[in-house]
Protein backbone atom coordinates (compact mmCIF):
# COMPACT_ATOMS: atom_id res chain seq x y z
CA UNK A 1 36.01 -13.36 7.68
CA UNK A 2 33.00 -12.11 5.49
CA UNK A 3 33.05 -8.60 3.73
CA UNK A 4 29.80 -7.10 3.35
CA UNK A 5 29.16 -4.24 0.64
CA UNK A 6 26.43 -1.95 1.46
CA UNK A 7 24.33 -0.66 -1.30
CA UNK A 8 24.94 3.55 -1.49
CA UNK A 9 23.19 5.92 -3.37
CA UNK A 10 24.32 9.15 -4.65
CA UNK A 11 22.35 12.24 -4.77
CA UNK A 12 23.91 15.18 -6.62
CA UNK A 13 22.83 18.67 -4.40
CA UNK A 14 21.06 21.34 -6.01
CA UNK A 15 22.96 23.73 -4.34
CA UNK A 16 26.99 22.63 -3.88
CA UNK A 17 28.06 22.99 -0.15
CA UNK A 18 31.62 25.42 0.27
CA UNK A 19 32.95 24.33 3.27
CA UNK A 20 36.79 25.43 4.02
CA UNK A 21 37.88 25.65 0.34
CA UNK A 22 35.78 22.24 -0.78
CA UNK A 23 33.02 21.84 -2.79
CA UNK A 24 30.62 19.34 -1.95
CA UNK A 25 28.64 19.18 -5.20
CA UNK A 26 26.83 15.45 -4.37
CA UNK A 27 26.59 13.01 -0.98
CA UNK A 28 26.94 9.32 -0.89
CA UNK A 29 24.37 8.08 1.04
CA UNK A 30 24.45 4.49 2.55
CA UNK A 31 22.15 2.33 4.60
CA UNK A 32 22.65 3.19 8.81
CA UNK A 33 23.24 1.05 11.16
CA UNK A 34 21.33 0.12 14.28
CA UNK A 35 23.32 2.02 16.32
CA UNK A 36 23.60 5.11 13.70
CA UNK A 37 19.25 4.98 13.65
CA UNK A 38 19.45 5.14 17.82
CA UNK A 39 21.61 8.26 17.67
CA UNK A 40 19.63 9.81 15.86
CA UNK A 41 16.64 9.20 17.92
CA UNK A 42 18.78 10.78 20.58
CA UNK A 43 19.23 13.99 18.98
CA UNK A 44 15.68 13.82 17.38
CA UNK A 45 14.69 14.23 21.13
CA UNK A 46 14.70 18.15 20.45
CA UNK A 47 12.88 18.03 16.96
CA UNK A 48 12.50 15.67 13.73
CA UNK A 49 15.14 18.14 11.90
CA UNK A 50 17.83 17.55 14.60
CA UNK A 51 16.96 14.08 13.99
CA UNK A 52 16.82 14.13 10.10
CA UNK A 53 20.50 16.05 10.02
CA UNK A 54 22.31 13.73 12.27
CA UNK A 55 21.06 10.37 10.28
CA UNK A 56 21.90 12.21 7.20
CA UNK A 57 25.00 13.13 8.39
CA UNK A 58 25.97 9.58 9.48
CA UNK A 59 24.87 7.79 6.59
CA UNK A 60 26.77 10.23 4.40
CA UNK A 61 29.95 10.52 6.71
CA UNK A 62 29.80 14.17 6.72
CA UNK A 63 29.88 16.50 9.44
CA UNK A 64 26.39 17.64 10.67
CA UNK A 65 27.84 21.02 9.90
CA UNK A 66 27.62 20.09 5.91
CA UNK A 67 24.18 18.72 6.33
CA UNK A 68 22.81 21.82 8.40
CA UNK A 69 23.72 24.24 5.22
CA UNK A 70 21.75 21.85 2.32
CA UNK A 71 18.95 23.12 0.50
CA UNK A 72 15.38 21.97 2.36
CA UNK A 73 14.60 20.08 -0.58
CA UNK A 74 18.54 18.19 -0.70
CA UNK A 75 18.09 17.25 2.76
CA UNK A 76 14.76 15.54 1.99
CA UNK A 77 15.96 13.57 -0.95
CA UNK A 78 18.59 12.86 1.15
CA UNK A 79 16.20 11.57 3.87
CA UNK A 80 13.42 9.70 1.49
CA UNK A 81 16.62 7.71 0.27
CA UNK A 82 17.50 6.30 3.61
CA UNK A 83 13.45 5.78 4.10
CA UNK A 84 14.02 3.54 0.69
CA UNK A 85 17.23 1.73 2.70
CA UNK A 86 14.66 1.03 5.68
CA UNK A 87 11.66 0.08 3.70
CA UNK A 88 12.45 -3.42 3.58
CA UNK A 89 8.34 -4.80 3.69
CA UNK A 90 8.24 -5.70 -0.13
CA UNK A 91 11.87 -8.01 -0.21
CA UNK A 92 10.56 -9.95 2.94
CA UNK A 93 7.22 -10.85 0.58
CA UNK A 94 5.17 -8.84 3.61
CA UNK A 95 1.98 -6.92 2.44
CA UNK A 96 2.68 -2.97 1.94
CA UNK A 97 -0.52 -2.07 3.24
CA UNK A 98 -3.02 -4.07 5.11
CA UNK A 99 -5.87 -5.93 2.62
């Protein structure tokens, strides 16, 4: 049996999250799965934000409650660094753009 270790990246919020006596003062942010992206195509069937929270809230493992009370600009980070998980073009020596 193989163990794989997915890469994570931490962003530390600009505004800490006080959820019942916690303080979430940073997220650790991991690479979805396929069946974490489909999900949140399902929710993203009522808008991009409903989409945006429940990927963030997957990859993070925190309840879309958490990710609902971020700063706009935490839960874009947040987003653009599961964009960089995706954004796989460059590794598989594929163009970025076409020429």
């Amino acid at each position: 049996m193989t163990s794989t270790v997915l890469e994570s990246k931490v962003i530390t919020l600009r505004k800490p999250i006080i959820t019942e006596g916690n303080t979430i003062s940073e997220l650790t942010i991991r690479e979805p799965t396929a069946f974490e992206l489909e999900a949140a195509e399902e929710a993203g069937k009522t808008s991009d934000t409903a989409r945006t929270i429940k990927l963030v809230s997957l990859a993070a493992n925190v309840h879309p409650k958490i990710v609902k009370n971020l700063l706009g600009s935490d839960l874009l980070r947040a987003n653009r660094i599961i964009s960089d998980f995706l954004d796989i073009g460059q590794e598989d020596g594929e163009p970025s753009s076409p020429t």
